[in-house]
Protein backbone atom coordinates (compact mmCIF):
# COMPACT_ATOMS: atom_id res chain seq x y z
CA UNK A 1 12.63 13.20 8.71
CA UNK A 2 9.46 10.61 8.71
CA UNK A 3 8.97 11.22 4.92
CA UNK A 4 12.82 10.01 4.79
CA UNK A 5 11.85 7.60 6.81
CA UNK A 6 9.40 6.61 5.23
CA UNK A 7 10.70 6.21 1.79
CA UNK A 8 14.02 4.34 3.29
CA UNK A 9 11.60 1.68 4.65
CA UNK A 10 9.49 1.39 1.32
CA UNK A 11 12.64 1.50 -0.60
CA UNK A 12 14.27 -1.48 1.24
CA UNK A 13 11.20 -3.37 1.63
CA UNK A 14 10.41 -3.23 -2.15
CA UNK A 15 14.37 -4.58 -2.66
CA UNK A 16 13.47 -7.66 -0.60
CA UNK A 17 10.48 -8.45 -1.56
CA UNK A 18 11.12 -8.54 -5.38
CA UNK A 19 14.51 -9.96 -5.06
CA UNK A 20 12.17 -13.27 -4.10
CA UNK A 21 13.60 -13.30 -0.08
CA UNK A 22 11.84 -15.35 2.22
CA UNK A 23 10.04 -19.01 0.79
CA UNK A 24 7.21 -19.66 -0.53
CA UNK A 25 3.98 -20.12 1.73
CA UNK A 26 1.56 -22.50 0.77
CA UNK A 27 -1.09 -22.82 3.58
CA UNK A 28 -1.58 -19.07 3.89
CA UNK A 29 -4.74 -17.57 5.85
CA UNK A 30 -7.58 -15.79 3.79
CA UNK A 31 -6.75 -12.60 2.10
CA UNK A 32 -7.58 -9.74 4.02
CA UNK A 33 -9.98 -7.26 2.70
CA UNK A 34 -12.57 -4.75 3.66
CA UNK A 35 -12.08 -1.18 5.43
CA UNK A 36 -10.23 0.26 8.06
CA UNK A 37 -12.29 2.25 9.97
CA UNK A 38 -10.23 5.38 10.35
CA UNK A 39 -10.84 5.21 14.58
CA UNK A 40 -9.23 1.72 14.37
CA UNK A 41 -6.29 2.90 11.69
CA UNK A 42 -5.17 6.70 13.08
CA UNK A 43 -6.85 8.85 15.96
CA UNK A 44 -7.15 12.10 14.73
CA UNK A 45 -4.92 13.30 17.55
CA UNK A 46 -2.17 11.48 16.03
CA UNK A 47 -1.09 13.70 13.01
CA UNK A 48 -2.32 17.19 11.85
CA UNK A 49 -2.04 20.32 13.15
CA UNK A 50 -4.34 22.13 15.79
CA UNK A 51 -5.90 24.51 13.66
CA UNK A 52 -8.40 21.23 13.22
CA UNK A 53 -8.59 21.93 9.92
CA UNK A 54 -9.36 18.53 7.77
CA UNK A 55 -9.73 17.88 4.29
CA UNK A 56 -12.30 15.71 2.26
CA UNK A 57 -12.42 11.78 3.20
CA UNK A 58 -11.31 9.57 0.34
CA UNK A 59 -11.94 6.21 -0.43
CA UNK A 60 -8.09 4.50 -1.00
CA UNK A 61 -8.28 1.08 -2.40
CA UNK A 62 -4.91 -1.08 -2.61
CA UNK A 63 -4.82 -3.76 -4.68
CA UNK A 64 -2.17 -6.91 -5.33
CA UNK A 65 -3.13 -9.44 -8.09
CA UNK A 66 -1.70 -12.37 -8.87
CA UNK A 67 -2.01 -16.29 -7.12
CA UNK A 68 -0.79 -17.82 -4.42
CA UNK A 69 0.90 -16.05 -1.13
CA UNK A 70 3.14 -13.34 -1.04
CA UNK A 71 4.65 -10.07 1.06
CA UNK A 72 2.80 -7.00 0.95
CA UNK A 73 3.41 -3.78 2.39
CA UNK A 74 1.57 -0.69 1.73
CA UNK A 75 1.11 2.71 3.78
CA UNK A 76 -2.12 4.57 3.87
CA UNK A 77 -3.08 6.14 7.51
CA UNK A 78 -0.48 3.83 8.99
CA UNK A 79 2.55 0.99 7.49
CA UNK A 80 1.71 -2.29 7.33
CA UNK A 81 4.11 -5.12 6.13
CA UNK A 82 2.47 -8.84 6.13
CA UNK A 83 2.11 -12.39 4.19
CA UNK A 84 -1.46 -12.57 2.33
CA UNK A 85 -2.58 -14.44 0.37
CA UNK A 86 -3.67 -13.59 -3.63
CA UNK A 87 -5.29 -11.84 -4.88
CA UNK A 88 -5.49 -8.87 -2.20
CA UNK A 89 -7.75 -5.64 -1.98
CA UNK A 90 -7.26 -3.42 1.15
CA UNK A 91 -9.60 -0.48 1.29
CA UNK A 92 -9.18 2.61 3.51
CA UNK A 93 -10.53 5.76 4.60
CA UNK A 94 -8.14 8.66 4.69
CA UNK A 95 -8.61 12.17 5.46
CA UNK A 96 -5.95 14.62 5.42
CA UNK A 97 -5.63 17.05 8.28
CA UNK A 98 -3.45 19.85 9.40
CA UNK A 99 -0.03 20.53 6.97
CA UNK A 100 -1.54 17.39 4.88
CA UNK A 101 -4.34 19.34 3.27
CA UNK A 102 -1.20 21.14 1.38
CA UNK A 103 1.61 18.89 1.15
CA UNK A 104 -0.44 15.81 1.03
CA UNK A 105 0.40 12.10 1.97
CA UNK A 106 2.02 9.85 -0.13
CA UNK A 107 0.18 6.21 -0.12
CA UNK A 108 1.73 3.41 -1.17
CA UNK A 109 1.48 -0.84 -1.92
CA UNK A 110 4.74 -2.66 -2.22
CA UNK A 111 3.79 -6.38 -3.60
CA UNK A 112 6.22 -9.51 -3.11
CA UNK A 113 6.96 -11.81 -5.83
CA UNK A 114 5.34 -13.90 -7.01
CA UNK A 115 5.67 -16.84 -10.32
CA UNK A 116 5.52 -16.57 -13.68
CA UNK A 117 4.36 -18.76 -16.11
CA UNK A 118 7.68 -19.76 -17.06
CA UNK A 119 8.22 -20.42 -13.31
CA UNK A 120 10.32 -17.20 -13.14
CA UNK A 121 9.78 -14.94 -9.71
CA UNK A 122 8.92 -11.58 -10.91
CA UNK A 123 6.91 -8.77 -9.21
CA UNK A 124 3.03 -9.07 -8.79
CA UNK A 125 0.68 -6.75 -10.58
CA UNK A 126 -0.46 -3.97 -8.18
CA UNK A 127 -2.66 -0.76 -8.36
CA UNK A 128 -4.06 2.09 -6.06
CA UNK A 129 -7.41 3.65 -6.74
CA UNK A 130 -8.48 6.60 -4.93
CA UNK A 131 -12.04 7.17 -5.08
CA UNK A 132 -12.83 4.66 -7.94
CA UNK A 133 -10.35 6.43 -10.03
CA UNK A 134 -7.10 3.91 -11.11
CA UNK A 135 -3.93 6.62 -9.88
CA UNK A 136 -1.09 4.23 -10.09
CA UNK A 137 0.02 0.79 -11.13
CA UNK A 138 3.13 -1.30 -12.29
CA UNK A 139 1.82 -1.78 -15.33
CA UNK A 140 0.96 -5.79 -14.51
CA UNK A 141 4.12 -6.21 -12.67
CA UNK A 142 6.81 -5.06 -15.71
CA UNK A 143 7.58 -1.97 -13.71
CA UNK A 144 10.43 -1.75 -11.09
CA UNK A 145 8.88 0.89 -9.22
CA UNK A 146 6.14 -0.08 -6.66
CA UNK A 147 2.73 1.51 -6.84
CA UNK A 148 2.77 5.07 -5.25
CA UNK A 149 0.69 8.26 -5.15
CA UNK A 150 0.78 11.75 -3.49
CA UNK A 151 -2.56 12.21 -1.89
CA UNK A 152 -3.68 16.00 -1.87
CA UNK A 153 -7.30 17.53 -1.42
């Protein structure tokens, strides 16, 4: 049910945001970047089993190129939807616990629009690197599909 969830949310969210809703922001904040501590992003008592078993950690890093501001919504150890501004980098610490270590978790980065240079709205560039290693993109944007990976130890 929460993976349906799940994918219902990402699948609406990446409708909106590269159908160009919402206006175009010009005195957004700072991009955010850095890492979530995993205390801060998911208590370990909030998913897994209790067999305690956990998996590796892993380094995800979610990127969202392009200029300007713009909707982004990606899902690592929790969803997040908000306006940043561009270019973005998000890094995280994940470590998969419980059922995870063999189903996985699927982590994901939605990017907004965002203009061409024919003043077009298209779909900004976007990858997902999981420790240093480039798993998924939209190939600069051209894809439809937002950038998404299955986490597994």
């Amino acid at each position: 049910m929460r993976k349906t969830a799940t994918l219902t949310f990402s699948l609406l969210a990446a409708a909106m945001l590269l159908t160009g809703c919402g206006s175009e922001k010009k005195d957004a904040g700072p991009a955010k970047t850095g890492s979530a501590s995993p205390s801060a992003s998911a208590s370990s008592g909030a998913k897994g089993s209790s067999s305690g078993m956990k998996g590796v950690p892993h380094q995800v890093v979610f990127e969202v190129g392009g200029t300007g501001a713009s909707k982004v919504m990606w899902i690592g150890n929790t969803n997040h939807f908000e306006q940043v501004t561009l270019p973005w980098t998000k890094t995280e610490s994940m470590q998969l616990e419980g059922a995870e270590l063999k189903v996985g978790v699927t982590v994901s980065v939605v990017p907004g629009s965002v203009k061409a240079s024919d003043g077009m709205l298209k779909a900004a560039p976007c990858t997902i690197k999981v420790d240093g290693k480039v798993v998924a993109d939209n190939q600069d944007g051209t894809s439809p599909e937002p950038c998404m990976y299955k986490l597994k130890d």
